[in-house]
Protein backbone atom coordinates (compact mmCIF):
# COMPACT_ATOMS: atom_id res chain seq x y z
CA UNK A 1 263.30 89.27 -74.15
CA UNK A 2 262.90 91.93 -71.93
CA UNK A 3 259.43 93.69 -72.10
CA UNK A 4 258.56 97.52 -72.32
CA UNK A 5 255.85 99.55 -70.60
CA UNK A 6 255.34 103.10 -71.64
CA UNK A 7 258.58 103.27 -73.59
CA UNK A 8 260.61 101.97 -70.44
CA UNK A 9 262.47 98.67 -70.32
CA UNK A 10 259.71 97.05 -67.61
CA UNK A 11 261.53 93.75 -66.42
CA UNK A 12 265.02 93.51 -67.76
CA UNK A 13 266.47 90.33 -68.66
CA UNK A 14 268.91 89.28 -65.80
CA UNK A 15 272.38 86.65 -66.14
CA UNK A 16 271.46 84.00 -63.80
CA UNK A 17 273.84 84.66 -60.76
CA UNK A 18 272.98 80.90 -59.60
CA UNK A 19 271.44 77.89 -61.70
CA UNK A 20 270.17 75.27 -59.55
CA UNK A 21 270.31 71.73 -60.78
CA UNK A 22 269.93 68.66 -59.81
CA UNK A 23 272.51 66.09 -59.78
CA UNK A 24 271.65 62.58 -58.99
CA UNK A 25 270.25 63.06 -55.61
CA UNK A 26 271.74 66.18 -54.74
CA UNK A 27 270.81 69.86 -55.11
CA UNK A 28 273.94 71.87 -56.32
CA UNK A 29 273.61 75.86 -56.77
CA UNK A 30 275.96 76.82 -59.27
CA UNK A 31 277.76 80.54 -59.19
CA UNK A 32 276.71 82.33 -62.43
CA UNK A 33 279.83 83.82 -62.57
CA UNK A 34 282.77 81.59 -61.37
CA UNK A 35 281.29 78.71 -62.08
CA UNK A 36 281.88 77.28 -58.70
CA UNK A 37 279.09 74.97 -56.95
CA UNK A 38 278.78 77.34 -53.86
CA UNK A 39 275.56 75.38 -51.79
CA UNK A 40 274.56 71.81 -52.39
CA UNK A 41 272.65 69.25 -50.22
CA UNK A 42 269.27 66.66 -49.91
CA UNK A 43 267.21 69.40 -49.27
CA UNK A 44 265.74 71.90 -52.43
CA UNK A 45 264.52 74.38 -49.83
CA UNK A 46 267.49 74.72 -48.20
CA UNK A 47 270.41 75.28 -51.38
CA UNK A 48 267.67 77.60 -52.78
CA UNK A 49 267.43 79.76 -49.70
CA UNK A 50 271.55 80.06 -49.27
CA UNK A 51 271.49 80.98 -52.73
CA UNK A 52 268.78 83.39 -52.20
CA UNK A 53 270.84 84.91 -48.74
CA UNK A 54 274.26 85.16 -51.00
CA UNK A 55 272.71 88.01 -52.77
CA UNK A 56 272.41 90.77 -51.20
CA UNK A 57 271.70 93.37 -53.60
CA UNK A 58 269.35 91.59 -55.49
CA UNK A 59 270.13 89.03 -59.03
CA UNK A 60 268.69 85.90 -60.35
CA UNK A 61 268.43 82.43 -59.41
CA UNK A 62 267.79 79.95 -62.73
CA UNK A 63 265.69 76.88 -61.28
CA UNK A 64 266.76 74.13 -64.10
CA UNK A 65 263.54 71.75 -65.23
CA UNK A 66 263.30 68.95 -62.24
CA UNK A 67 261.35 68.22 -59.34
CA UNK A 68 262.20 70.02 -56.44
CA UNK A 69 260.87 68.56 -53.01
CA UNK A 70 260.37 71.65 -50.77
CA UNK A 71 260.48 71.07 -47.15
CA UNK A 72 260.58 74.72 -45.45
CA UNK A 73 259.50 77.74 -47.38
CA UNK A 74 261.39 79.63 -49.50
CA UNK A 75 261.84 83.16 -48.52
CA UNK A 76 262.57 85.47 -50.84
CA UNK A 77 264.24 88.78 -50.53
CA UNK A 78 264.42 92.30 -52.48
CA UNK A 79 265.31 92.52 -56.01
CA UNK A 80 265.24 88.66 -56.55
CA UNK A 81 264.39 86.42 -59.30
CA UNK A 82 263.18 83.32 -59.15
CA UNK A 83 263.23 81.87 -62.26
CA UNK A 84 262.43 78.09 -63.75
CA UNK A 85 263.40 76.80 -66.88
CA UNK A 86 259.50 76.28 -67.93
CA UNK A 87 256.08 75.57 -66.35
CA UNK A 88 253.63 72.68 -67.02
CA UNK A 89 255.19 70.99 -69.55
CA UNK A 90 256.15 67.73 -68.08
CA UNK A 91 259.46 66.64 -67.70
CA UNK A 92 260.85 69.60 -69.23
CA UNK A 93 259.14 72.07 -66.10
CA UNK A 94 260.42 73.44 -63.03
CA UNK A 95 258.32 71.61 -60.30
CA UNK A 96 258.55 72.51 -56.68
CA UNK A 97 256.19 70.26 -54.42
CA UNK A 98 255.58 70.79 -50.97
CA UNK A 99 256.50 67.61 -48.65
CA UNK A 100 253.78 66.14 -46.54
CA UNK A 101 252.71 67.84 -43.71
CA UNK A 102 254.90 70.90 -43.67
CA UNK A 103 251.99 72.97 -42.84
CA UNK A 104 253.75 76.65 -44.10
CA UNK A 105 253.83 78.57 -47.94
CA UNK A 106 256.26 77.18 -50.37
CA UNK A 107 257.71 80.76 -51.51
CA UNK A 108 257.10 83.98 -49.25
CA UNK A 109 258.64 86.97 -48.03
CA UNK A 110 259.09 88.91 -44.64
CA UNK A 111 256.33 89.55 -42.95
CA UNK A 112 257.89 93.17 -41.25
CA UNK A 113 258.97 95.00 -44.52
CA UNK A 114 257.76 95.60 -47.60
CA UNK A 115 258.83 93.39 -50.41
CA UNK A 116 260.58 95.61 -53.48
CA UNK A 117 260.78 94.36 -56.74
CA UNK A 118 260.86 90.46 -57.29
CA UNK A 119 259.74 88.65 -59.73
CA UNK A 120 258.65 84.91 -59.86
CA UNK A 121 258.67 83.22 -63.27
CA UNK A 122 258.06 79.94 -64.65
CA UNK A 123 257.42 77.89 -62.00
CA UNK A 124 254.99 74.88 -61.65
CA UNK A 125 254.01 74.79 -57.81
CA UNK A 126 252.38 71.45 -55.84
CA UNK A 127 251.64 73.44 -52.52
CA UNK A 128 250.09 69.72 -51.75
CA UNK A 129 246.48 70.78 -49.99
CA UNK A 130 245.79 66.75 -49.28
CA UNK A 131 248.71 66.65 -47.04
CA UNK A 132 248.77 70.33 -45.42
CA UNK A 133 246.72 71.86 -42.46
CA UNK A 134 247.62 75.04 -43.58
CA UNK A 135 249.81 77.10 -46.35
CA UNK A 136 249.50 79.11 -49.73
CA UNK A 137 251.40 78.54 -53.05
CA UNK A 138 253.13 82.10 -52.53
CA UNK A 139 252.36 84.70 -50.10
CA UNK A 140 254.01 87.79 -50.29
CA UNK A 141 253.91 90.83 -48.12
CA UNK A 142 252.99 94.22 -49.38
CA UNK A 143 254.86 93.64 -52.52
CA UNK A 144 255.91 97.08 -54.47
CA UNK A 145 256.71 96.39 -58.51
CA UNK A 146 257.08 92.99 -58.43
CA UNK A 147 255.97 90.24 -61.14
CA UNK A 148 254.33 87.14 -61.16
CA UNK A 149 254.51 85.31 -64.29
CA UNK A 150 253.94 81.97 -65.79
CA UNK A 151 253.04 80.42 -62.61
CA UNK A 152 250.75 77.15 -62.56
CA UNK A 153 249.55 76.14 -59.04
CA UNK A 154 248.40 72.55 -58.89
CA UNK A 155 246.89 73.50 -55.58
CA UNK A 156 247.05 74.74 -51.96
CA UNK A 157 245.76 74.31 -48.40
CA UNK A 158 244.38 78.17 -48.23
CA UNK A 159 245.63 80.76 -51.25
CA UNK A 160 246.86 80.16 -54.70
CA UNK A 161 248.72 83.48 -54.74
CA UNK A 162 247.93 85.88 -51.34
CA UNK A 163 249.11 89.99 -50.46
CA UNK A 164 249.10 90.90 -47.07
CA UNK A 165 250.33 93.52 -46.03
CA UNK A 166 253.63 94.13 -43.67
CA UNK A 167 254.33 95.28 -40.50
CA UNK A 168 252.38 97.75 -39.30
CA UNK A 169 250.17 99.31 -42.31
CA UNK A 170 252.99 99.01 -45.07
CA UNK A 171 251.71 99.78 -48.32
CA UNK A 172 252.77 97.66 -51.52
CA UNK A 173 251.55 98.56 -54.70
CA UNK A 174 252.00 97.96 -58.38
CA UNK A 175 252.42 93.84 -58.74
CA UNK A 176 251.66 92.39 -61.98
CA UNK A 177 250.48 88.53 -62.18
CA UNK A 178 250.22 87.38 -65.48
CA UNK A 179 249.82 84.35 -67.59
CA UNK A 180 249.24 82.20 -64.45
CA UNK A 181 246.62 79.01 -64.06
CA UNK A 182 245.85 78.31 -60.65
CA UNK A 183 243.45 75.11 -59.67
CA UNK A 184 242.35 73.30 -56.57
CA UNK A 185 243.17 76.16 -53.96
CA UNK A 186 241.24 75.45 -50.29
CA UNK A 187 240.36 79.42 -49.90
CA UNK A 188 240.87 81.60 -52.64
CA UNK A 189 243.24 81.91 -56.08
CA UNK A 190 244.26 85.09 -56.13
CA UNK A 191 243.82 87.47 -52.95
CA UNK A 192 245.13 91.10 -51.53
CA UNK A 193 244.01 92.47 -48.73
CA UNK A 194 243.71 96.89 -48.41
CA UNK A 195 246.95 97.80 -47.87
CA UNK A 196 248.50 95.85 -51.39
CA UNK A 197 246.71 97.68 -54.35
CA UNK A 198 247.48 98.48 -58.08
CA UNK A 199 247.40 94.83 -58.75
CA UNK A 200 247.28 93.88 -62.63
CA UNK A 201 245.96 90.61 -63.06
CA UNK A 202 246.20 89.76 -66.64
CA UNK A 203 245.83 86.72 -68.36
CA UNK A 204 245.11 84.50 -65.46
CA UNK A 205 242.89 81.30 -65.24
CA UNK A 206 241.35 79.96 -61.57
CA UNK A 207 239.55 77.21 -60.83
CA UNK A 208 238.12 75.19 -58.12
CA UNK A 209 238.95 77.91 -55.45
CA UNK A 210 236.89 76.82 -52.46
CA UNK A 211 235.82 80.28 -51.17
CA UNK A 212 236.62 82.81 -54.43
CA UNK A 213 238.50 82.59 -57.16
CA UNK A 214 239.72 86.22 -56.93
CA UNK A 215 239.20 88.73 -54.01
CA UNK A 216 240.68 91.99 -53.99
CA UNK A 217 240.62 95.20 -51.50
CA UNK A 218 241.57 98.46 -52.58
CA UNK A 219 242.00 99.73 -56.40
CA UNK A 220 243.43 96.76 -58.71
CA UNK A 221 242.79 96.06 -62.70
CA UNK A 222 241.50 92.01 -63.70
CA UNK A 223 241.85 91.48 -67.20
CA UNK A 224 241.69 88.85 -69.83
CA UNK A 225 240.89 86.15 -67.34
CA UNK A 226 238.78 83.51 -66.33
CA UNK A 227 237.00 81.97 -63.20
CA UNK A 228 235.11 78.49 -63.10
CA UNK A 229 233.94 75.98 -61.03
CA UNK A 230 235.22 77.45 -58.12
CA UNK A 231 232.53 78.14 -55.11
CA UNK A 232 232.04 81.64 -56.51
CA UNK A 233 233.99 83.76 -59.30
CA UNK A 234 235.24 87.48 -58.49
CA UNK A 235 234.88 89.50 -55.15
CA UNK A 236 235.73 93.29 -54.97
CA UNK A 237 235.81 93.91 -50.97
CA UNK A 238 235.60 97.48 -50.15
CA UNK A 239 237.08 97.97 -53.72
CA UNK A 240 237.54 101.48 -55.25
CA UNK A 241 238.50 102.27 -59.04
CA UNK A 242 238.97 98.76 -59.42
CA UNK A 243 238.37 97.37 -63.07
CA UNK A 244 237.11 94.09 -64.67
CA UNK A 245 237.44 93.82 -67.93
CA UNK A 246 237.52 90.87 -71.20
CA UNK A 247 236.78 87.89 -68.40
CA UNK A 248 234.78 85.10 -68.67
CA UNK A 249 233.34 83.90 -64.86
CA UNK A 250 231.16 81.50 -65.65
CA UNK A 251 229.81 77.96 -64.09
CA UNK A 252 230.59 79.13 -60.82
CA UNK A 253 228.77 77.55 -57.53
CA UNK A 254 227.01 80.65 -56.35
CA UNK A 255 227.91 84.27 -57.41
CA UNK A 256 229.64 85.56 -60.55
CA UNK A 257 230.93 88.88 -59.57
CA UNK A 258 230.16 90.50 -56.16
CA UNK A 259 230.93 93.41 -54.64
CA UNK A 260 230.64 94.42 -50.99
CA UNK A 261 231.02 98.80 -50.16
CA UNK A 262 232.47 99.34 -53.90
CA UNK A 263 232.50 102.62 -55.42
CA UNK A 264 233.61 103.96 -59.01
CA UNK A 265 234.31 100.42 -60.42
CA UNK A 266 234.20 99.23 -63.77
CA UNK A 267 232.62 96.14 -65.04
CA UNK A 268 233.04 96.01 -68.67
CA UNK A 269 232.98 93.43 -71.51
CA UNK A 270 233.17 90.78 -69.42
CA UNK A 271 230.97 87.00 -70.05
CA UNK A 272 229.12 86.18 -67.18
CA UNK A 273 226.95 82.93 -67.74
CA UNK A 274 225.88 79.69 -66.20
CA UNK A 275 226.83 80.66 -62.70
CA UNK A 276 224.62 80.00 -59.23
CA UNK A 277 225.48 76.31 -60.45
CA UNK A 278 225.13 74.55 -56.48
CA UNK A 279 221.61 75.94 -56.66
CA UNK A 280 219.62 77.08 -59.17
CA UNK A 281 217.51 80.68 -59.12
CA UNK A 282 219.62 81.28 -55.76
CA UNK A 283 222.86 83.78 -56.70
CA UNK A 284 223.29 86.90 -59.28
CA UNK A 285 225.24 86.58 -62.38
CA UNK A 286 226.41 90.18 -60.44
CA UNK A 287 225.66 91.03 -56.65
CA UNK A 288 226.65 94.22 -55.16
CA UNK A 289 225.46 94.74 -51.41
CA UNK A 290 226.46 97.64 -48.93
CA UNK A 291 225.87 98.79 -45.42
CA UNK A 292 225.47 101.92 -43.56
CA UNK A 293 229.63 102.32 -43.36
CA UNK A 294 229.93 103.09 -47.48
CA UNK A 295 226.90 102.71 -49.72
CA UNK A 296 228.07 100.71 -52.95
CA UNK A 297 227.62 103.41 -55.80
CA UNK A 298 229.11 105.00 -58.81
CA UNK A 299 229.97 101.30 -60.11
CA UNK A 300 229.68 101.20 -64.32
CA UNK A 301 228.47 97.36 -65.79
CA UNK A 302 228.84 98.13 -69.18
CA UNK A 303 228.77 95.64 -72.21
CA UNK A 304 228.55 92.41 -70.83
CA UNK A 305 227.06 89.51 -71.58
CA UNK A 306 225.01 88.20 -68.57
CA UNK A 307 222.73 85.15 -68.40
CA UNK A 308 222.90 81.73 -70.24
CA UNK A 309 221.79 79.48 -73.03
CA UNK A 310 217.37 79.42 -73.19
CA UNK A 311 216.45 76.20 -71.37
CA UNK A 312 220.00 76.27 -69.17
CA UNK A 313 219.28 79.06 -66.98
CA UNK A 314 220.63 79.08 -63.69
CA UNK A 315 221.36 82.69 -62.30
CA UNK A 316 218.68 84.32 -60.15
CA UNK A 317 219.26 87.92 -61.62
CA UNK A 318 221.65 89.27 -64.28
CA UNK A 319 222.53 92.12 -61.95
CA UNK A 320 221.07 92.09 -58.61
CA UNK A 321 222.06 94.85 -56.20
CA UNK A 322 220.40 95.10 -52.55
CA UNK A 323 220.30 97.33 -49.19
CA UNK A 324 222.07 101.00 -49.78
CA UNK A 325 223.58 99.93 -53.07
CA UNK A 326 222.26 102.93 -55.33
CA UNK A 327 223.66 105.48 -58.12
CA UNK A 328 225.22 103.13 -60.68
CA UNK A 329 225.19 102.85 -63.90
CA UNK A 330 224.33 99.49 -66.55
CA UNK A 331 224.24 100.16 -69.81
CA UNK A 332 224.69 98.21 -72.83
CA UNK A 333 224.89 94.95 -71.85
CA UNK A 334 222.99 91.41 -73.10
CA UNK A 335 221.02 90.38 -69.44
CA UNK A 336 218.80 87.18 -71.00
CA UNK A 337 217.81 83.77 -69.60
CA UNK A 338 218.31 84.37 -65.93
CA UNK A 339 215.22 82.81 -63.58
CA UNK A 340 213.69 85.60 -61.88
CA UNK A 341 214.86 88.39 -64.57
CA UNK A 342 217.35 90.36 -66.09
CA UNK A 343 217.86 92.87 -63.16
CA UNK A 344 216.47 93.64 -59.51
CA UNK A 345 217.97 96.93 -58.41
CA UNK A 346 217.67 99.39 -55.24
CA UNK A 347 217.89 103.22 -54.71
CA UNK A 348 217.90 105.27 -58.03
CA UNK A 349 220.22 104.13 -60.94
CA UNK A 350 220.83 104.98 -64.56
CA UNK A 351 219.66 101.89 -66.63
CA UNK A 352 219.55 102.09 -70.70
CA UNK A 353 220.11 99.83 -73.61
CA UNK A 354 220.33 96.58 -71.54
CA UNK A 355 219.43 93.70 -74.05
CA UNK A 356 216.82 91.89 -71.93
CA UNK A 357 215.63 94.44 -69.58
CA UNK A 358 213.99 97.28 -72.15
CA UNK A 359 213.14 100.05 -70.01
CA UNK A 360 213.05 102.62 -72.92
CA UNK A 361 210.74 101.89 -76.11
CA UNK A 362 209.13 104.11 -78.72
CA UNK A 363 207.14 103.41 -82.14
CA UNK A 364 204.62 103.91 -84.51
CA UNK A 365 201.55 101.98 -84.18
CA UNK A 366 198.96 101.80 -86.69
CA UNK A 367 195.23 101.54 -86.96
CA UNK A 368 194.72 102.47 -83.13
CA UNK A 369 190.84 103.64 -82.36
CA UNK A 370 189.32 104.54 -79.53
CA UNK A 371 190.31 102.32 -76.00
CA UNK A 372 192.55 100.69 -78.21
CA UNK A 373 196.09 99.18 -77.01
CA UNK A 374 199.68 99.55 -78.11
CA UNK A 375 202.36 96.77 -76.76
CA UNK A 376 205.06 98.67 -74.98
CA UNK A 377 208.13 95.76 -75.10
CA UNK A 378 208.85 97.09 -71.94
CA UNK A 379 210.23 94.68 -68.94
CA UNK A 380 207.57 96.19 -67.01
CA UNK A 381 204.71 98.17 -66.64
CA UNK A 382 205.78 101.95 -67.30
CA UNK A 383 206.19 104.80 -65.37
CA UNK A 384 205.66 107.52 -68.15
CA UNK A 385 204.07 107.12 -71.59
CA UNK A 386 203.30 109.61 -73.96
CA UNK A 387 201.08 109.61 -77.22
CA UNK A 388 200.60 111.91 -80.24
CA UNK A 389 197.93 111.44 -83.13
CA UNK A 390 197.83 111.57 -86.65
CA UNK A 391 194.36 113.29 -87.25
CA UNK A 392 194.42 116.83 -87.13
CA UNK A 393 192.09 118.38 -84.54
CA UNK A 394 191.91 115.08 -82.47
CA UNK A 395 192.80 114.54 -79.19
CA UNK A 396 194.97 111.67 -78.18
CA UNK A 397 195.65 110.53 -74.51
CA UNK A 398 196.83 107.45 -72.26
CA UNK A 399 194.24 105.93 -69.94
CA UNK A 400 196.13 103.23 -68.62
CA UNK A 401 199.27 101.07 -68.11
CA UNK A 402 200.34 97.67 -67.41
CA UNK A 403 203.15 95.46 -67.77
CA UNK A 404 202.16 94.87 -71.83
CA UNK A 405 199.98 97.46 -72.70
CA UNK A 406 199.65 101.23 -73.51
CA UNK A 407 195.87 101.97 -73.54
CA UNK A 408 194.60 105.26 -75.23
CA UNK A 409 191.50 107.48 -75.49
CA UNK A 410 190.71 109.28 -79.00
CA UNK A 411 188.53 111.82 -78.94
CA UNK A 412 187.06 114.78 -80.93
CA UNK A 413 186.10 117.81 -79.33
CA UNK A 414 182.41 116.85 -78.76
CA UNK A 415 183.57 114.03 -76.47
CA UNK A 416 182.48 111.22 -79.22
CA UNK A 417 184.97 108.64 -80.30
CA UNK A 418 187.94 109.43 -82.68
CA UNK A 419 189.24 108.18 -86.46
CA UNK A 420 191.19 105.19 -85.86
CA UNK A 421 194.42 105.90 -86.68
CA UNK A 422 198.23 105.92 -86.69
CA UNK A 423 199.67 106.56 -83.03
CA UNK A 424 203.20 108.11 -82.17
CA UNK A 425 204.24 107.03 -78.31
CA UNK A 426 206.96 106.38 -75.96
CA UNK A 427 207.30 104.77 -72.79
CA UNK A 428 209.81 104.56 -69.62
CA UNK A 429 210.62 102.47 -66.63
């Protein structure tokens, strides 16, 4: 089926123009259209990449269900495809496995031009960390419209799936990786460095990433997915415009979602709970630091839920932001059961209707007299309060403030005390 974006046919549906299969113990690459076996040989890598080299202009290569025994990486070129019969599903998937100690990435691209339109599909990949001293799943450089999709990584030396960028600052933009599971990488699960933006990352799962489970540079959307047990869960590195949205990041080593000189990003509807796992009380369900070079700022966390279960609480702050991180924006989200509280912010930010941190209240309190008290609900002690009576010709007015109280002075206009009675207030952080 092919899919449509935006009322255009997206990824078309391609005739295979080789079908690899295996055949006892030989690797044949059959032409899609004469039917002839035009490469065979021992080695997977090596039939795949003459297919691969055979096509010039771009077309698809059909990986049948098998294991495939890579020994050299696979490089792949401009307007492929490279396309299994199924992923994770046992005998019935297309399962390349790196060879022990090949030391390289199993699929890549040229590392001097950018790579235009490929797609990678249904593919279960062993990049065999165990047995490797270095190596990635897939690296790709600066890809431009290309798709990842239906990939499960079993694990890697260093990435699960990495963007660099090529040659000398070539820009690729506009990748989609979706659908993909990715487990057990040394480094991180999904990376891109500056000069590869406009990633979608849809759909993904990542787990046990030794570093990060995602980083990315630049402007890039992360959506529908999920990030556990890896050493921490989401990292947006001098990120700008970049969105997170509908993922759960949660039971995590360290930090949930960081961010490092971001501006104008979106952090929205996401679940972020039981993280700082290694050590508890020590990392933010969210961190955002800057330094003097770009000041983090303009960033929107907006309707998430932040924290854990009472009695399980692990994560130092809901949102913690530090140094010349200033001017954003939380609003609406659930910030409960973290150790030291639901937020810890610097510089001036806009801060409203945060389940857990209450730093707006008003009400109506009754039978109030004279040095009496009102309880604010406030997360702490207020900056402004203000108070109104309900006897005519009485005056009403706060004498003091703390983290739980509101304490007022009624008086009439010989000094003496007031009529108890029913008190209208409000109070800020």
């Amino acid at each position: 089926m092919a899919i449509f974006r935006q009322g255009k046919e997206e990824y078309p549906d391609q005739t295979a123009s080789y079908i690899i299969f295996i055949d006892g113990s030989i690797i044949k690459a059959q032409n899609g259209s004469t039917g002839n076996i035009d490469y065979q040989g021992s080695d997977a890598a090596t039939v795949i990449q003459a297919a691969i080299d055979a096509m010039t202009t771009g077309g698809k290569i059909f990986i049948k269900a098998g294991t495939y025994t890579i020994n050299d990486s696979i490089t792949i070129e401009d307007g492929i495809t490279l396309e299994g019969e199924n992923y994770y599903n046992g005998s019935l998937c297309t399962f390349l496995t790196l060879a022990n100690g090949i030391n390289k990435d199993v699929i890549t691209s040229s590392s001097i031009k950018r790579l235009e339109q490929v797609q990678i599909k249904n593919l279960t990949i062993n990049a065999n960390p165990a047995n490797q001293s270095s190596g990635s799943a897939i690296k790709l450089y600066s890809p431009y419209e290309g798709l990842i999709e239906n990939i499960w990584i079993q694990g890697a030396k260093d990435d699960g799936i990495e963007f660099l960028k090529a040659g000398a600052d070539i820009v690729g933009t506009g990748t989609t990786i979706r659908n993909c599971h990715i487990g057990s990488c040394g480094q991180y699960g999904i990376s891109n460095d500056a000069y590869t933006t406009d990633i979608d990352i849809d759909n993904c799962i990542v787990w046990e990433a030794g570093s990060f489970g995602i980083v990315v540079m630049g402007m890039n959307y992360i959506r529908n997915s999920e990030v556990y047990d890896c050493e921490n869960g989401i990292f947006l590195n001098w990120s700008g415009n970049t969105t997170i949205e509908g993922c759960v990041i949660h039971l995590n080593n360290k930090i949930g979602i960081s961010g490092f000189n971001c501006t104008d990003c979106i952090i929205s509807g996401n679940v972020i709970m039981f993280n700082s796992q290694n050590t508890s009380n020590s990392y933010s369900g969210i961190w955002i630091d800057s330094n003097g070079d770009r000041p983090a700022q303009y960033n929107k966390i907006i309707g998430n839920t932040i924290g854990s279960s009472l009695g399980t609480e692990k994560q130092h702050y809901g949102v913690e932001t530090v140094n010349s991180s200033a001017n954003n924006i939380i609003i609406g989200n659930s910030i409960i059961n973290n150790v030291s509280g639901a937020v810890s912010l610097t510089g001036t930010n806009i801060i409203s209707d945060n389940a857990g941190y209450v730093n707006h209240n008003k009400g109506i309190a009754a039978t109030i007299a004279d040095g009496g008290t009102i309880d604010h609900g406030l997360v702490t002690t207020p900056t402004t309060a203000r108070v109104s009576g309900s006897v005519a010709g009485e005056m009403v007015a706060v004498t003091a403030l703390d983290a739980t109280h509101i304490t007022v002075a009624i008086k009439k206009h010989d000094g003496s005390a007031g009529t108890t009675q029913t008190i209208y207030w409000d109070a800020d952080v």
